[in-house]
N, C-alpha and C. Protein backbone atom coordinates (compact mmCIF):
# COMPACT_ATOMS: atom_id res chain seq x y z
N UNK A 1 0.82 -1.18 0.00
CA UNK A 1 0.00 0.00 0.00
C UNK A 1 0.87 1.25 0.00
N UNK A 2 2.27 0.98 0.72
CA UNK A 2 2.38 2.70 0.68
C UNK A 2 3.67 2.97 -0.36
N UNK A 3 4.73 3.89 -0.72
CA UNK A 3 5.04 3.66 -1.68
C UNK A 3 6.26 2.57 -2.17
N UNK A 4 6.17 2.44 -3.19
CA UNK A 4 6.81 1.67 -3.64
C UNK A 4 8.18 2.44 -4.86
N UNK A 5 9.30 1.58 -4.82
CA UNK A 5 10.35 2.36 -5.94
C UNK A 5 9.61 3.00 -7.09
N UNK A 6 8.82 2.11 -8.35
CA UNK A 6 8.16 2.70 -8.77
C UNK A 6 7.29 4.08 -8.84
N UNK A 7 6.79 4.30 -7.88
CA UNK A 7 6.21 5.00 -7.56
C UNK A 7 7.12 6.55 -7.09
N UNK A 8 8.19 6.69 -6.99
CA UNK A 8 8.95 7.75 -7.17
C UNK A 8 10.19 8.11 -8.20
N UNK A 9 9.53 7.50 -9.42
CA UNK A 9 9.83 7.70 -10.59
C UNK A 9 8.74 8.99 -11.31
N UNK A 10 9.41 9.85 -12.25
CA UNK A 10 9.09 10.76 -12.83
C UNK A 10 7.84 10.56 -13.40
N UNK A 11 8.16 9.20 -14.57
CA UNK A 11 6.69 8.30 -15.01
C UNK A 11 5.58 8.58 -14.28
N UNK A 12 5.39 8.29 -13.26
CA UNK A 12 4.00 7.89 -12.53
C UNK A 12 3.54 9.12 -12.14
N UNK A 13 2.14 9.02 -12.67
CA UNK A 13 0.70 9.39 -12.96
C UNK A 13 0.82 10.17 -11.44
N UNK A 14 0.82 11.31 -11.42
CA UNK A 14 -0.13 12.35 -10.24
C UNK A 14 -1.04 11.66 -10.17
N UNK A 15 -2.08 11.67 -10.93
CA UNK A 15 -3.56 10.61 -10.52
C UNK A 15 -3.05 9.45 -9.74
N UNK A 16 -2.40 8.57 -10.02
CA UNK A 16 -1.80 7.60 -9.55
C UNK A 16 -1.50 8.27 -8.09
N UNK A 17 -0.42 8.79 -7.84
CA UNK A 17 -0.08 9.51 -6.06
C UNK A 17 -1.09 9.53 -5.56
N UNK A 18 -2.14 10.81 -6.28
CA UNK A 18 -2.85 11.05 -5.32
C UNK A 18 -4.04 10.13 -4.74
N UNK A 19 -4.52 9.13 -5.76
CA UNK A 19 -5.05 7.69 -5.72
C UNK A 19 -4.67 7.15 -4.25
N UNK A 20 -3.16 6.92 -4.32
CA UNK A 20 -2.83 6.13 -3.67
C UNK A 20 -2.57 7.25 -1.63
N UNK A 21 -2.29 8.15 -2.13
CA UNK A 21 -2.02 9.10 -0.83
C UNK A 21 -3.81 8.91 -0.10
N UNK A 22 -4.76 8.91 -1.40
CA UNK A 22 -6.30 9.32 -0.29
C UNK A 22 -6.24 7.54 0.56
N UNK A 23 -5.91 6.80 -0.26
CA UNK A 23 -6.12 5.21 0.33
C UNK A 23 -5.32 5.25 1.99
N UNK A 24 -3.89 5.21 1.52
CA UNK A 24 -3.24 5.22 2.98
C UNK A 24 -3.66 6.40 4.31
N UNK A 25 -4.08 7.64 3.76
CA UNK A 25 -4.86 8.40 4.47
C UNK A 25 -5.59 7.76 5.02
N UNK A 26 -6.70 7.34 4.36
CA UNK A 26 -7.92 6.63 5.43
C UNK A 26 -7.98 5.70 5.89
N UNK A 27 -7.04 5.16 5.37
CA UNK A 27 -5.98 3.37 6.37
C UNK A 27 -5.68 3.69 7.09
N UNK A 28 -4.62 4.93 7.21
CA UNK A 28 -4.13 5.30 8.94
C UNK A 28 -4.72 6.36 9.38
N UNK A 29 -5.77 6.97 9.15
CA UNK A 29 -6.58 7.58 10.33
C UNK A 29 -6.97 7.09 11.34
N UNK A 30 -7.66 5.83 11.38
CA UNK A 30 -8.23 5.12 12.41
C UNK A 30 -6.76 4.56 13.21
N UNK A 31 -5.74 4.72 13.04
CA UNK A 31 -4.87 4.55 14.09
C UNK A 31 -4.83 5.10 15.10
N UNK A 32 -4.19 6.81 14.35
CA UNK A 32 -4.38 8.22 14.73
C UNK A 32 -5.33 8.72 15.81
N UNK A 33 -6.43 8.13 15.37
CA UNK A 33 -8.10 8.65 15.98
C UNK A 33 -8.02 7.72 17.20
N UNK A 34 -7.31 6.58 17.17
CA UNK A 34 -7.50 5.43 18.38
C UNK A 34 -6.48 5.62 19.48
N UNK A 35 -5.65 6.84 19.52
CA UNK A 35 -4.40 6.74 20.07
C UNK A 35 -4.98 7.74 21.87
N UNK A 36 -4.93 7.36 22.77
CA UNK A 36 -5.05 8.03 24.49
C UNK A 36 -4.40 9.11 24.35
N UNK A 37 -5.06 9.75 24.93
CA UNK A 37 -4.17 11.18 25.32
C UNK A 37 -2.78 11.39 25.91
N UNK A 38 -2.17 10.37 26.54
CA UNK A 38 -0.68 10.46 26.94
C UNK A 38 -0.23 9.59 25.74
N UNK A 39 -0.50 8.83 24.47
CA UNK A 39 -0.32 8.51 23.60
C UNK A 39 0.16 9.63 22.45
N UNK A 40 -0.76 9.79 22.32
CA UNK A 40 -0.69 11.34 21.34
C UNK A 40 0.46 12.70 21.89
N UNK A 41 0.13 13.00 23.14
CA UNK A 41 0.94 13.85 23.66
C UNK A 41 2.39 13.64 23.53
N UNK A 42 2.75 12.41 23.71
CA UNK A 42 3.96 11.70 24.07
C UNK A 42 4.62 11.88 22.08
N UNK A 43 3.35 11.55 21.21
CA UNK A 43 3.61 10.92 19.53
C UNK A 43 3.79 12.56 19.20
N UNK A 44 3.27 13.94 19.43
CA UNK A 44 3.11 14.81 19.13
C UNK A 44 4.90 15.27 19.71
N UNK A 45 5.45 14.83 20.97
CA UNK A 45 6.55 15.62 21.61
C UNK A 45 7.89 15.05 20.94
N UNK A 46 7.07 13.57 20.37
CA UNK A 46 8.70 13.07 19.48
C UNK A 46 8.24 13.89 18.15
N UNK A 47 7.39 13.84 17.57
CA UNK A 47 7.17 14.31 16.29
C UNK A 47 8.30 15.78 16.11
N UNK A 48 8.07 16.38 17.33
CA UNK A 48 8.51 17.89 17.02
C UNK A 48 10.18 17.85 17.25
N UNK A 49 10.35 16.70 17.84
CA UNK A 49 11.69 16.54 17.79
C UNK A 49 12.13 15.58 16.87
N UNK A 50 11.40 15.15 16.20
CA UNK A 50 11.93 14.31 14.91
C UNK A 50 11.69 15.76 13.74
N UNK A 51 10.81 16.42 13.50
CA UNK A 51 10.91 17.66 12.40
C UNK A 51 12.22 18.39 12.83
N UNK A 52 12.45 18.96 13.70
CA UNK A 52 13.88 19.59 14.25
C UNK A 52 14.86 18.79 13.43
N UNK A 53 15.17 17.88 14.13
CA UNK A 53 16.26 17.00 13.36
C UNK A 53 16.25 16.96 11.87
N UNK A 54 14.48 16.25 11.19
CA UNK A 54 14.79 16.57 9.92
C UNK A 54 15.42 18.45 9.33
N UNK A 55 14.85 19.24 9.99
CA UNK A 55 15.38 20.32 9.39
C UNK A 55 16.78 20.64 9.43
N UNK A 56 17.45 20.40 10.31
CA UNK A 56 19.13 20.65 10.55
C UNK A 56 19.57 19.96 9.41
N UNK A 57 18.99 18.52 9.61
CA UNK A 57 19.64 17.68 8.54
C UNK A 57 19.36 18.17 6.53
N UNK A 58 18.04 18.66 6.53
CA UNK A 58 18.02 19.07 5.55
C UNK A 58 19.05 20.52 4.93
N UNK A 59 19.48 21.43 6.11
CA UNK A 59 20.15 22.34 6.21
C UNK A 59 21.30 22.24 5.69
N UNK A 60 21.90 20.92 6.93
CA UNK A 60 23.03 20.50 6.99
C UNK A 60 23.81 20.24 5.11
N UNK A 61 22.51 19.48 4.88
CA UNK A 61 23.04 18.89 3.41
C UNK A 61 22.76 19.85 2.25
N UNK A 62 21.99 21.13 2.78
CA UNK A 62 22.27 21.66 1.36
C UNK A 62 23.28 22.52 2.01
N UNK A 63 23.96 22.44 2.83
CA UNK A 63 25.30 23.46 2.77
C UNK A 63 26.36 22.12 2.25
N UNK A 64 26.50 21.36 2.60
CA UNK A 64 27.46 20.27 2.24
C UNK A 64 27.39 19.91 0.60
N UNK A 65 26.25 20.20 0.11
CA UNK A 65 25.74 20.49 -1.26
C UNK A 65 26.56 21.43 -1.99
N UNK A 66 26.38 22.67 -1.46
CA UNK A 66 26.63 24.10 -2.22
C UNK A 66 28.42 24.26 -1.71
N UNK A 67 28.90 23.52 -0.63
CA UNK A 67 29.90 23.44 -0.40
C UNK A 67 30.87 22.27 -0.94
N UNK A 68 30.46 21.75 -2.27
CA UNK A 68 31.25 20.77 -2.68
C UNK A 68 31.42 21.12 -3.88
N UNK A 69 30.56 22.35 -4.73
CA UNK A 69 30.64 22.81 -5.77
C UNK A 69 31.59 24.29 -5.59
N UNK A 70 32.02 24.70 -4.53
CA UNK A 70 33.39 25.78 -3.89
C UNK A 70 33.57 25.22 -2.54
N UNK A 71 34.62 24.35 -2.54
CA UNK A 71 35.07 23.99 -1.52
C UNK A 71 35.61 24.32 -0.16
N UNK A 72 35.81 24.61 0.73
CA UNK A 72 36.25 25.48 1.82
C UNK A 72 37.39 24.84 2.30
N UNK A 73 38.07 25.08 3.43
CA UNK A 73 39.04 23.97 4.29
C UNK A 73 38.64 22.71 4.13
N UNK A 74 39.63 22.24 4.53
CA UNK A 74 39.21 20.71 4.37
C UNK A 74 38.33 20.08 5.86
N UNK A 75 38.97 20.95 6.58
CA UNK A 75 38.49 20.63 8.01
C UNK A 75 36.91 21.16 8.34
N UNK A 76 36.38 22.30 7.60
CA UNK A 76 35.26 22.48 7.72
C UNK A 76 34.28 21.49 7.21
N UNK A 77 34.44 20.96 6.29
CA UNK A 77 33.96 19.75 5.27
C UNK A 77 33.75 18.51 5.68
N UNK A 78 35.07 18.64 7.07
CA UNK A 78 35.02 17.08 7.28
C UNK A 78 34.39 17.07 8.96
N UNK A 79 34.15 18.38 9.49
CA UNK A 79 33.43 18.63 10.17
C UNK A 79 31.48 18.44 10.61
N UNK A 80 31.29 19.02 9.00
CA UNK A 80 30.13 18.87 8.47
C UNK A 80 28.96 17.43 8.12
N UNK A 81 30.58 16.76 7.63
CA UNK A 81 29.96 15.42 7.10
C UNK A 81 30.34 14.66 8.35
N UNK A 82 31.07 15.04 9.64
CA UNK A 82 30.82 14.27 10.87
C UNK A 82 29.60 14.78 11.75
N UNK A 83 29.02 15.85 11.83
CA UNK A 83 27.91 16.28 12.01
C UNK A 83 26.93 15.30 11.52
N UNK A 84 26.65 15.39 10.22
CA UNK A 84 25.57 14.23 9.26
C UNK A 84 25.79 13.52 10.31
N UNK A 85 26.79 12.52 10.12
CA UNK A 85 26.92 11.22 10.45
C UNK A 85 25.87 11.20 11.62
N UNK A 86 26.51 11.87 12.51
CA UNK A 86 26.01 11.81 13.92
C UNK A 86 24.22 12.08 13.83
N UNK A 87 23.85 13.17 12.95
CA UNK A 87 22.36 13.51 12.86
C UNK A 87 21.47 12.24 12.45
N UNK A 88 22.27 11.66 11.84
CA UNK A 88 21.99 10.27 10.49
C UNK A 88 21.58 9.38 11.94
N UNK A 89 22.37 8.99 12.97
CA UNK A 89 22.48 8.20 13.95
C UNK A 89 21.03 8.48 14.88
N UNK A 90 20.89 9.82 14.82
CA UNK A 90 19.68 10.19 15.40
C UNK A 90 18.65 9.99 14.82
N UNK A 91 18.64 10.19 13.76
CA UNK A 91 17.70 9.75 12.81
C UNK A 91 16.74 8.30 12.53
N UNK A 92 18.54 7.35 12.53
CA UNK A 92 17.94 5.92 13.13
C UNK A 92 17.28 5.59 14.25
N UNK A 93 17.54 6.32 15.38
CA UNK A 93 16.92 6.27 16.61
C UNK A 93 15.29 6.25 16.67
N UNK A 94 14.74 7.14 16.00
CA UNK A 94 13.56 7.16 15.95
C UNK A 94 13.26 6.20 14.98
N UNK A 95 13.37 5.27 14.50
CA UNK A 95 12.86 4.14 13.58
C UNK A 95 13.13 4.05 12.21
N UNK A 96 13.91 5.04 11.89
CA UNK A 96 13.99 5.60 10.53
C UNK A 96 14.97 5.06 9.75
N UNK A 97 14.86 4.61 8.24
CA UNK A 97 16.56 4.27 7.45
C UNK A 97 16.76 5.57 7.05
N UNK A 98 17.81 5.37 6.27
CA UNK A 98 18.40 6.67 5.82
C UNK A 98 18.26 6.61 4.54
N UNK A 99 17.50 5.71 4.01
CA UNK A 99 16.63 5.29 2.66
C UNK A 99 15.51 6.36 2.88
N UNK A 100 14.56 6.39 4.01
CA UNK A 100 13.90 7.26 3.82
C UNK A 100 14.16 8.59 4.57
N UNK A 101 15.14 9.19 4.59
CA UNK A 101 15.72 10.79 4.41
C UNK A 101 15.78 10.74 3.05
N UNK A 102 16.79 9.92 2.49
CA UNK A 102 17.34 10.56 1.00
C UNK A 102 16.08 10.98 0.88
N UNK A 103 14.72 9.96 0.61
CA UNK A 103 13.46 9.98 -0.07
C UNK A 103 12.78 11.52 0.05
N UNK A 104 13.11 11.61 1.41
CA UNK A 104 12.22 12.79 1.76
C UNK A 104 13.56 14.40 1.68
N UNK A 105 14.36 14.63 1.57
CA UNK A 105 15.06 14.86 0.69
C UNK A 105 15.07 15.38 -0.27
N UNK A 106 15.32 14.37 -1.25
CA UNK A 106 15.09 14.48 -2.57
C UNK A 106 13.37 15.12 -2.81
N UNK A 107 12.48 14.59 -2.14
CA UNK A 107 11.10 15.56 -2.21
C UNK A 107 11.54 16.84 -1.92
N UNK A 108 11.82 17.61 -0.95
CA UNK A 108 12.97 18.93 -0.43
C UNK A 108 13.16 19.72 -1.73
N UNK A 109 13.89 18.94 -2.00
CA UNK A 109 15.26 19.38 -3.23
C UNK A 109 13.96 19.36 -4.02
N UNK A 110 13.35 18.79 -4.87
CA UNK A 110 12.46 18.49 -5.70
C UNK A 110 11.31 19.56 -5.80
N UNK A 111 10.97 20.63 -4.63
CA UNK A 111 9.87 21.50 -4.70
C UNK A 111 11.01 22.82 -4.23
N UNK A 112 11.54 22.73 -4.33
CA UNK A 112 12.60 24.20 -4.34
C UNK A 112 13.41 24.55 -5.86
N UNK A 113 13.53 23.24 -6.54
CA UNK A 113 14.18 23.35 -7.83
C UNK A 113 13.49 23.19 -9.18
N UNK A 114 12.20 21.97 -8.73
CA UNK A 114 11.59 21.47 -9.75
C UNK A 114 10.48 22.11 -10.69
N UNK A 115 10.02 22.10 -11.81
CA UNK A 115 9.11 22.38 -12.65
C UNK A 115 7.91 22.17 -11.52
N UNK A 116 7.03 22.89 -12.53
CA UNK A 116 5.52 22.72 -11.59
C UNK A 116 5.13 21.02 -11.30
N UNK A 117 5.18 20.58 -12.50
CA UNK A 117 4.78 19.24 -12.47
C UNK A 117 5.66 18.39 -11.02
N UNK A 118 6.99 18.67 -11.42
CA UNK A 118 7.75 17.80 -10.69
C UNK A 118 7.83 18.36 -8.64
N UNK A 119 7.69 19.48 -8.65
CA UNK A 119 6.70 20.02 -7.31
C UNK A 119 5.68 19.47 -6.29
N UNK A 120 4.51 19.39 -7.74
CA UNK A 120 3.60 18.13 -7.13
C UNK A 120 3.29 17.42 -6.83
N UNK A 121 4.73 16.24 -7.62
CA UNK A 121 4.93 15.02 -7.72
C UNK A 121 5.60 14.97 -6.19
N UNK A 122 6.28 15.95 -6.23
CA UNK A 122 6.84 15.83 -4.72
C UNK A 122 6.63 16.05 -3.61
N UNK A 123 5.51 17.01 -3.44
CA UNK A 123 4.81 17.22 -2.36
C UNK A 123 4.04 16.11 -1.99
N UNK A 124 3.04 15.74 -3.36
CA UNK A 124 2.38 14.15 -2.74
C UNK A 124 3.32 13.12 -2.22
N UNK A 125 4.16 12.89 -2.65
CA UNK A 125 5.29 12.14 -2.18
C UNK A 125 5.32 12.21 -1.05
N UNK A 126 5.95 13.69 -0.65
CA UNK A 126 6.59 13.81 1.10
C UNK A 126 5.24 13.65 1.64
N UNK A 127 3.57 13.96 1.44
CA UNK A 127 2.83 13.27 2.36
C UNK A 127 2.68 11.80 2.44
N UNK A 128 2.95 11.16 1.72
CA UNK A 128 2.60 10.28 2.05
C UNK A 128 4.01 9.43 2.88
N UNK A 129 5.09 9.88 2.72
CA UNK A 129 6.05 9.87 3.58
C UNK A 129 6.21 10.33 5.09
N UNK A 130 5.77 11.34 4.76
CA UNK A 130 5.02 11.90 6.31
C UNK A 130 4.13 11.13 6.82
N UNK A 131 2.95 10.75 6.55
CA UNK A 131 2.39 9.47 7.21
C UNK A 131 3.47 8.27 7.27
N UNK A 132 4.18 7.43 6.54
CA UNK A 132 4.60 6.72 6.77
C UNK A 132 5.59 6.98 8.23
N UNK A 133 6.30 8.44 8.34
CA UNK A 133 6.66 8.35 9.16
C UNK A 133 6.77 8.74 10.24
N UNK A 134 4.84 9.14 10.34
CA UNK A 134 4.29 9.36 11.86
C UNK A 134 3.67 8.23 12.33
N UNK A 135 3.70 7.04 11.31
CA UNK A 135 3.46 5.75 11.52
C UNK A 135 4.60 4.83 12.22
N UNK A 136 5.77 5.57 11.80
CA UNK A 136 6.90 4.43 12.52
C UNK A 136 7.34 5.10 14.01
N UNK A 137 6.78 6.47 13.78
CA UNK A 137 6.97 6.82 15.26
C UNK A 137 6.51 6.84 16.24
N UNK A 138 4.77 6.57 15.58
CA UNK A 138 3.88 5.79 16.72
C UNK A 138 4.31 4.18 16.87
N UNK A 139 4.43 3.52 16.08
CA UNK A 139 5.08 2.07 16.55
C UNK A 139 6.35 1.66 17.61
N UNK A 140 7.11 2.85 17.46
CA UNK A 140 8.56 3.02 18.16
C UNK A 140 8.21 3.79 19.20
N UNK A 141 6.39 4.46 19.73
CA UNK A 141 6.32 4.76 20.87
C UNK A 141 5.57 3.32 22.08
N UNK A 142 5.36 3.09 20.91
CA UNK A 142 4.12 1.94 21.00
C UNK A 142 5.05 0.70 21.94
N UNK A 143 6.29 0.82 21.19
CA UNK A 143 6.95 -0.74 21.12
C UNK A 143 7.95 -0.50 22.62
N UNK A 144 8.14 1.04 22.66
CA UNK A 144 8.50 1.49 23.77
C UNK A 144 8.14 1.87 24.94
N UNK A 145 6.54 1.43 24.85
CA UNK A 145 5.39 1.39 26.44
C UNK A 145 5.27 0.10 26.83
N UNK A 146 6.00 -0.88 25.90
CA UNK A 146 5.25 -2.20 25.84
C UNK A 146 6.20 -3.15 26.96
């Protein structure tokens, strides 16, 4: 149900995304809707510290980006990409690969650079990534009451 390689290829049908974004929507609402109030509170206080992280990290890499096309010290560089590392580590912590950063990412990169079309393609994308991964962070709160 949720995405697949295919499915973040250029090829595939907007109709297609958004098809598939309303399905997993109303698959995981009733999670969402079923979750206790120290449930939610608790899913809402990692959430805001999992967006933090994604943003540094998204930061992080478009300076490591724009800094490989004019290079600086070497030591600033290697500073930077030990930073990642370490953010990357945090990242795993909350349930996450680093399969899905690039993913969400590359959505990032994709609505700051891309044609209209390719925008859209990416915004549906990062939602439905975004559910997927307020889904693994309720499981990893879940698995961590248990």
């Amino acid at each position: 149900m949720f995405l697949e390689e295919h499915d973040l290829q250029t090829s595939t049908k907007i109709d297609t995304l958004e098809a598939k974004y309303r399905e997993i929507e109303a698959f995981t609402h009733l999670l969402f809707a079923d979750m206790d109030e120290a449930e939610r509170t608790q899913h809402e206080a990692i959430k805001r510290r999992f967006e933090e992280l994604k943003v540094t990290l998204f930061k992080n890499s478009d300076h490591i980006l724009s800094q490989a096309k004019h290079p600086d010290s070497g030591y600033a560089q290697k500073a930077l990409r030990e930073a990642q590392l370490n953010m990357m580590f945090d990242w795993e912590q909350f349930g996450l690969t680093e399969d899905m950063f690039f993913k969400l990412y590359q959505c990032h990169r994709n609505q700051l650079i891309g044609d209209a079309d390719l925008k859209m393609r990416a915004a549906l994308i990062e939602q439905i990534l975004a559910i997927e991964t307020n889904l693994t962070l309720l499981f990893k709160i879940r698995q961590l009451t248990l």
